[in-house]
Protein backbone atom coordinates (compact mmCIF):
# COMPACT_ATOMS: atom_id res chain seq x y z
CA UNK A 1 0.00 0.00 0.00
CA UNK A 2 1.42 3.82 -0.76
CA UNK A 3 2.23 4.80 2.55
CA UNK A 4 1.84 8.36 0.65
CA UNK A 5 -1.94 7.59 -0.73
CA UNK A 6 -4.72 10.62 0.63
CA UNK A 7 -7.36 7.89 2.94
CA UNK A 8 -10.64 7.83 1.65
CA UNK A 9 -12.32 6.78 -1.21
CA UNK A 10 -11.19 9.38 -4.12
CA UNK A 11 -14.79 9.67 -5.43
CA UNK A 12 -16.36 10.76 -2.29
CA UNK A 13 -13.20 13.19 -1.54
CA UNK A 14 -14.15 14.46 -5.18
CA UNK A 15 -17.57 15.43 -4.07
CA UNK A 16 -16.47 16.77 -1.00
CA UNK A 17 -14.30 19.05 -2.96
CA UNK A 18 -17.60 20.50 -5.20
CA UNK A 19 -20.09 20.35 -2.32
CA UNK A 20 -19.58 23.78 -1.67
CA UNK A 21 -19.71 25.43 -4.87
CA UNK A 22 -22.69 23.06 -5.43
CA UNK A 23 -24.21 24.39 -2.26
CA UNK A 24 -24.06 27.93 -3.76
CA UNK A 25 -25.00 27.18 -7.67
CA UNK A 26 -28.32 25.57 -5.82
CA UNK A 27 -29.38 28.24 -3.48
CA UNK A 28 -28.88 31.00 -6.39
CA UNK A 29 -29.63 29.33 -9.33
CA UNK A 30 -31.75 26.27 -8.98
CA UNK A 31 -33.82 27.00 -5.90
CA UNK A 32 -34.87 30.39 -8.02
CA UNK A 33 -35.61 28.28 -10.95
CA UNK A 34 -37.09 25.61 -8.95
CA UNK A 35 -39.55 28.33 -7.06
CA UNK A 36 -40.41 30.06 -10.59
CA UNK A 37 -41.69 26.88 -12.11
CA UNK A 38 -44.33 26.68 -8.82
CA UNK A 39 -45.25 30.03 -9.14
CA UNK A 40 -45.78 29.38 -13.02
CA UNK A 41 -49.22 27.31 -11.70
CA UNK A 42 -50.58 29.83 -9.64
CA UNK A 43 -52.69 33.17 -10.66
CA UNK A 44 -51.30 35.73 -8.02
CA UNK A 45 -50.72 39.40 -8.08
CA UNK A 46 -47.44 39.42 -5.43
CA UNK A 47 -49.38 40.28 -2.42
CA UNK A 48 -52.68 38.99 -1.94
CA UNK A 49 -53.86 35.00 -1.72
CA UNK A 50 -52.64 32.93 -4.92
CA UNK A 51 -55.50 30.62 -6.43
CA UNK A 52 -54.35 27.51 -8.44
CA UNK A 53 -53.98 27.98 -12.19
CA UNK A 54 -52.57 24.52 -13.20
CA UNK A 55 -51.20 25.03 -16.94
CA UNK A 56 -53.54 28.26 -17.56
CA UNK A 57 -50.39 30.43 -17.42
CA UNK A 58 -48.27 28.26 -20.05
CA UNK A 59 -51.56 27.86 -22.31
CA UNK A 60 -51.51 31.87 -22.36
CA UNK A 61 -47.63 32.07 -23.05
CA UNK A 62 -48.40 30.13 -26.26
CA UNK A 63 -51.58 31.56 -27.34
CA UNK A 64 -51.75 35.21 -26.21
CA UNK A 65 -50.46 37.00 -29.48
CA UNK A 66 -48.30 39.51 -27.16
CA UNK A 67 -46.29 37.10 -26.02
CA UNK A 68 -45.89 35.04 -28.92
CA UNK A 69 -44.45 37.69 -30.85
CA UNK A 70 -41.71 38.36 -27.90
CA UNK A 71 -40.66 35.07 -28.64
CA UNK A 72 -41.03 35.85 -32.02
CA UNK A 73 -38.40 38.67 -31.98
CA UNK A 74 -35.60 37.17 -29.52
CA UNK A 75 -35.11 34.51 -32.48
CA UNK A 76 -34.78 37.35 -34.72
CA UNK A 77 -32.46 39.03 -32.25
CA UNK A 78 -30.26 35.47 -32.67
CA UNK A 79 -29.88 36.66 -36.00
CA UNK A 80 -28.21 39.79 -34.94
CA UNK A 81 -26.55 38.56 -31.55
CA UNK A 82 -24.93 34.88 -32.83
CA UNK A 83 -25.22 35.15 -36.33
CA UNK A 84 -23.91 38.24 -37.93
CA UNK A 85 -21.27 38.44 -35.33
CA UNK A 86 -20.36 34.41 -36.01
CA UNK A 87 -19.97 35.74 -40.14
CA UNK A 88 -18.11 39.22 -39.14
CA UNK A 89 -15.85 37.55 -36.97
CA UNK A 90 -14.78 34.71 -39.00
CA UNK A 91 -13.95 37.28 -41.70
CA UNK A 92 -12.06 39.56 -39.19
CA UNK A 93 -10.08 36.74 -37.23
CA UNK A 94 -9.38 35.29 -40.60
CA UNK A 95 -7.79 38.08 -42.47
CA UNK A 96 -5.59 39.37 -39.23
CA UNK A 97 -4.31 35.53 -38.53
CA UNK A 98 -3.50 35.43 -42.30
CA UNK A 99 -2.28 38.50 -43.13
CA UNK A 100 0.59 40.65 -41.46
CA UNK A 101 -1.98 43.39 -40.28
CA UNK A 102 0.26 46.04 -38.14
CA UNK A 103 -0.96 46.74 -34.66
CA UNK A 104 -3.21 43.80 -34.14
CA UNK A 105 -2.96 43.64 -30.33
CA UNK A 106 -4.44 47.48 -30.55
CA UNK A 107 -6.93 46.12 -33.30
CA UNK A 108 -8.00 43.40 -30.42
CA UNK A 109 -8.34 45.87 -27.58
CA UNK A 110 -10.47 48.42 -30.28
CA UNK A 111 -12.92 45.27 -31.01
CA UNK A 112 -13.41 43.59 -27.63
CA UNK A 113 -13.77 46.87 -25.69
CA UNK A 114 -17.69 47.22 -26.33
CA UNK A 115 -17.62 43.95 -23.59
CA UNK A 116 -15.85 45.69 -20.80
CA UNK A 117 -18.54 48.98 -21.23
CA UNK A 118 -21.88 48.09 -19.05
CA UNK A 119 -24.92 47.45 -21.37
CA UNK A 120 -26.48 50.05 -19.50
CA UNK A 121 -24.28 52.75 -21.27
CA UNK A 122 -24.14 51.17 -24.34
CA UNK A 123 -27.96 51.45 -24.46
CA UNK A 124 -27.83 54.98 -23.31
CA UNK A 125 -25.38 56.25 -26.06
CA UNK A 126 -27.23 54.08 -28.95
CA UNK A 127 -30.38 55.63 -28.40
CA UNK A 128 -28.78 59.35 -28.74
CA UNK A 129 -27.59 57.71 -31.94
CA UNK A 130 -30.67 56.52 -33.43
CA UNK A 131 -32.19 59.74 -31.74
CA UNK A 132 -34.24 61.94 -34.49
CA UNK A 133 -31.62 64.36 -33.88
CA UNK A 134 -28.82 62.19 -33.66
CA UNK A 135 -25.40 60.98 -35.40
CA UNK A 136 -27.26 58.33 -37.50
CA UNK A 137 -29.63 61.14 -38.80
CA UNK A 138 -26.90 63.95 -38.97
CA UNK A 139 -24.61 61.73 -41.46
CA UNK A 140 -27.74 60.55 -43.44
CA UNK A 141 -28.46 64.26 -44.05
CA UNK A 142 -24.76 65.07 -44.80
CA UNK A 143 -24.45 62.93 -47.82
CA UNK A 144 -27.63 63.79 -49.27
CA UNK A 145 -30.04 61.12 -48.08
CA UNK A 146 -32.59 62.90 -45.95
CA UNK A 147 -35.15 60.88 -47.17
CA UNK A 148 -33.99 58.04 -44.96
CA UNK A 149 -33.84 60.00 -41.83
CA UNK A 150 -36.08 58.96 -39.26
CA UNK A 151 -36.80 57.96 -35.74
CA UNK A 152 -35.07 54.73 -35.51
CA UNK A 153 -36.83 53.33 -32.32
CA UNK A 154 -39.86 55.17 -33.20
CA UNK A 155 -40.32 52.98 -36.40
CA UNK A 156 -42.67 50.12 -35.94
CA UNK A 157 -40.57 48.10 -39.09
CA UNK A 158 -36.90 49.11 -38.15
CA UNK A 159 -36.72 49.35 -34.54
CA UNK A 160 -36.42 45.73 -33.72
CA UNK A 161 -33.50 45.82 -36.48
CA UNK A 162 -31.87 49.01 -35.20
CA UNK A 163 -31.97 47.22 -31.72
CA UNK A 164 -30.25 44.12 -33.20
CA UNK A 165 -27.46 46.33 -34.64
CA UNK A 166 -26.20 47.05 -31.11
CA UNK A 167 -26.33 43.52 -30.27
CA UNK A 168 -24.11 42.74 -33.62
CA UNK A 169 -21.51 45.50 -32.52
CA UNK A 170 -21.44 44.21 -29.17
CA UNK A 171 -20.96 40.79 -29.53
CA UNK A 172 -18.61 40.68 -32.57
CA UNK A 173 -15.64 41.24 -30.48
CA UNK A 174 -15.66 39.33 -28.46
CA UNK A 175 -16.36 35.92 -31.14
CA UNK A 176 -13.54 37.43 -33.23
CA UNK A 177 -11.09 37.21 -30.08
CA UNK A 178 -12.29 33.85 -29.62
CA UNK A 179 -11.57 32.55 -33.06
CA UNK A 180 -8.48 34.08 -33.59
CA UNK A 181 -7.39 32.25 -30.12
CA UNK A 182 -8.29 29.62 -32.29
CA UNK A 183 -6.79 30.16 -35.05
CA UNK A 184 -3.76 31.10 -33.52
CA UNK A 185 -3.15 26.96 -32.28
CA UNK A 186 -3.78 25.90 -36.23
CA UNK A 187 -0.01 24.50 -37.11
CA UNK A 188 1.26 25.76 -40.02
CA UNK A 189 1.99 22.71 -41.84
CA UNK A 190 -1.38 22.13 -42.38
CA UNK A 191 -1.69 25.65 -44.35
CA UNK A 192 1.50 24.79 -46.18
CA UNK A 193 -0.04 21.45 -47.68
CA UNK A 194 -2.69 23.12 -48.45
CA UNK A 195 -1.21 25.36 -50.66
CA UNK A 196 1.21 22.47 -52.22
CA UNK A 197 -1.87 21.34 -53.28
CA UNK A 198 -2.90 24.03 -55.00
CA UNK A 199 -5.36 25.31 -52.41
CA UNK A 200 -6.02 29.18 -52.26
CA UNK A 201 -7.12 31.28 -49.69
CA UNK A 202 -11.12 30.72 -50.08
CA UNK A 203 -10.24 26.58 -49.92
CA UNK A 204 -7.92 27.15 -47.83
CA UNK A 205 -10.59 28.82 -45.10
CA UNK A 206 -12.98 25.89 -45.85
CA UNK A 207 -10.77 23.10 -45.81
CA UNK A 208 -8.22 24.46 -42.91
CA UNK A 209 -9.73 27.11 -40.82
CA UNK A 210 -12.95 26.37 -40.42
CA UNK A 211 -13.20 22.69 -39.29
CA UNK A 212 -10.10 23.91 -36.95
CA UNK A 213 -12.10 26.39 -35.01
CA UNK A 214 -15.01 24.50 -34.29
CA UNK A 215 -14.88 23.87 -30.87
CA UNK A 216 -14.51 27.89 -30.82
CA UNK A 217 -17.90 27.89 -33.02
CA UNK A 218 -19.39 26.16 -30.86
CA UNK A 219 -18.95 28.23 -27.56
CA UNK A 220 -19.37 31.67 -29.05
CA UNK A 221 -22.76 30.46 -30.20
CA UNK A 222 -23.51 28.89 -27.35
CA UNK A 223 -22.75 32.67 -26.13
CA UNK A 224 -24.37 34.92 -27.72
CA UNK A 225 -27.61 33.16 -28.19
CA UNK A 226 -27.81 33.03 -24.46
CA UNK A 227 -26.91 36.31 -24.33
CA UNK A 228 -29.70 37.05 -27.37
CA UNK A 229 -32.74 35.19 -25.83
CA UNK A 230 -32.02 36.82 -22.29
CA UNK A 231 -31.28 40.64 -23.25
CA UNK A 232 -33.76 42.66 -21.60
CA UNK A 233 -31.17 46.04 -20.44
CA UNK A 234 -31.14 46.96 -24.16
CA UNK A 235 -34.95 46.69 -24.48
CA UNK A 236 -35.86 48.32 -21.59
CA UNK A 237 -33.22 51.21 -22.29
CA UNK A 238 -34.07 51.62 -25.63
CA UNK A 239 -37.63 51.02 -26.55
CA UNK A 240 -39.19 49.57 -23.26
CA UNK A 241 -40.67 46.88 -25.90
CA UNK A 242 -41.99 49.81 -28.15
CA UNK A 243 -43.33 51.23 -30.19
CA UNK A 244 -46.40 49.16 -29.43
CA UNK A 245 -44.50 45.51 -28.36
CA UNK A 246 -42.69 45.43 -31.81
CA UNK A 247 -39.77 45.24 -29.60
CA UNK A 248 -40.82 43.34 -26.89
CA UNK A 249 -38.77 39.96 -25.99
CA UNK A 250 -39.67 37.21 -23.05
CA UNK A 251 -36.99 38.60 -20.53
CA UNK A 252 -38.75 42.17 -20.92
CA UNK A 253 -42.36 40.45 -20.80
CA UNK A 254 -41.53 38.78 -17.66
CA UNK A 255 -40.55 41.81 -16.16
CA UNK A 256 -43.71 43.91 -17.46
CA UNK A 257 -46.02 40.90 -16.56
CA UNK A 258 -44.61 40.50 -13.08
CA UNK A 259 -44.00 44.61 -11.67
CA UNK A 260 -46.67 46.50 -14.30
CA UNK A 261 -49.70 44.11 -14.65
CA UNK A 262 -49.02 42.23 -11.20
CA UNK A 263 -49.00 38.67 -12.93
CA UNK A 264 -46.52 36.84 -11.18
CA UNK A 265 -47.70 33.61 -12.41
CA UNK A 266 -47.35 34.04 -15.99
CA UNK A 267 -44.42 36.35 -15.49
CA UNK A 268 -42.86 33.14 -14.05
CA UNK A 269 -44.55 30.41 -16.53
CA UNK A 270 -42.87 32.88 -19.44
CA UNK A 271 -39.34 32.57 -17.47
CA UNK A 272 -39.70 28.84 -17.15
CA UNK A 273 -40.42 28.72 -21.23
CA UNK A 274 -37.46 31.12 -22.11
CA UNK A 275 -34.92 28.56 -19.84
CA UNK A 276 -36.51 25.65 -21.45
CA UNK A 277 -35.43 26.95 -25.05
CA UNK A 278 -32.10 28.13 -23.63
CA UNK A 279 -31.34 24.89 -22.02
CA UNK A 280 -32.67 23.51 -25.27
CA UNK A 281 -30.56 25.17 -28.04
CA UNK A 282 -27.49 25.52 -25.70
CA UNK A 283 -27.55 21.54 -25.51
CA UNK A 284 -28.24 21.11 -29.28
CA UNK A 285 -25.18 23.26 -30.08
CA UNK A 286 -23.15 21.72 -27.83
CA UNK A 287 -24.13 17.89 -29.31
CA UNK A 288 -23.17 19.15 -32.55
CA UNK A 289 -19.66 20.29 -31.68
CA UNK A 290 -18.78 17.58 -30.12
CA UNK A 291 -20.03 15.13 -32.72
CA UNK A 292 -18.52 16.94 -35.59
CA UNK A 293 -15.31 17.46 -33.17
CA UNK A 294 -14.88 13.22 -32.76
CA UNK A 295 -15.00 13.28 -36.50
């Protein structure tokens, strides 16, 4: 016997070792979770007696045409928050690992600096530039195109796009860092073949880059969808789900359900929905990476 050995069994020291963090993910994330999905079958206002609702509140989340369309527009915000981003920063990462772009540590700092800035600012200084007065406006009208000037968030067609904008400038710095810390581990050899084989850059992209970087893929979508279906600081900043609920998403309808209309049981039963899909799409992603990864 190893004189030197820890006693105990190493599988119970193991879980001694991630009881406590356990202990903490539980009380702040499941209990929560846990006491949302009861209060999802219950009509109550917050303060007075609660009276059983069963399902009611999850039959209205999927037939009320309000909250439909919230649901509606966060997949159209995953458009903006995952995808754009995913295509701008594949091009970005991809020309500054290839090429010999000067000052790419400065060019990293530029494009991940919208992530260290609190949303809440962001939000602020967006809305002075989609403002009817504002930057967006005042450059429209210096080259001649007045005719597009608007209200931005006003505009019951274009403010849900406008919003998504801010989402794609946010989160494309951050999946451009994370591909070109992918890119960065691709050996060279494997570009050098390439090109003995007559490969140029497009193929080369397709054949070399991109199945290299998937893993990376894979968590900056798993990112900023999350980050997508759960904005609600940018709504509420921006548009407070206007003009009408054009804008409106579930994390800003659970918060207008639950404090403005006093309907803590559907505010909850939409919460419950919105981490269903979340769980949903985060573990669909995340079966697809690492099937195409044992490749």
């Amino acid at each position: 016997m190893n004189a030197s050995r820890a006693p105990g069994s190493p599988r119970l020291i193991g879980y001694v070792f991630i009881l406590p963090a356990f202990v903490v993910y539980a009380a702040f994330a499941l209990y929560p979770l846990l006491k949302a999905a009861y209060l999802s079958l219950w009509h109550w206002d917050g303060s007075s007696l609660a009276t059983w609702a069963g399902l009611s509140n999850y039959t209205e989340v999927f037939t009320d045409d309000r909250l439909r369309s919230a649901f509606i527009h966060a997949f159209v915000m995953i458009g903006f928050f995952a995808v754009l981003p995913l295509v701008i920063g594949l091009v970005l990462a991809s020309v500054l690992h290839r090429g010999q772009v000067r000052g790419r540590s400065i060019f990293r700092s530029v494009v991940f600096l919208p992530q260290v800035i609190a949303m809440a600012v962001i939000a602020v200084a967006w809305r002075q530039v989609y403002a009817p007065e504002g930057t967006l406006n005042g450059v429209l009208s210096a080259i001649g195109l007045d005719s597009l000037t608007r209200g931005w968030l006003g505009d019951f067609t274009l403010a849900l796009p406008a919003v998504g904008v801010v989402g794609t400038w946010f989160e494309s710095g951050l999946v451009t860092i994370l591909l070109l810390a992918g890119m960065s581990r691709i050996p060279g050899d494997l570009y050098e073949a390439a090109r003995l084989d007559g490969a140029g850059p497009i193929r080369e992209f397709f054949a070399v880059t991109l199945p290299s970087v998937r893993g990376e893929i894979a968590v900056a979508l798993t990112l900023t969808v999350i980050a997508a279906l759960k904005t609600f600081d940018l709504i509420y900043l921006t548009t407070k789900g206007g003009p009408g609920h054009s804008t409106s998403v579930p994390s800003y309808e659970v918060y207008y359900q639950a404090f403005e209309l006093d309907q803590v049981g559907l505010a909850s039963a939409i919460g419950v929905v919105l981490a269903v899909i979340i769980f949903a799409i985060s573990f669909v992603i995340t079966r697809v990476a690492d099937r195409t990864t044992d490749r």
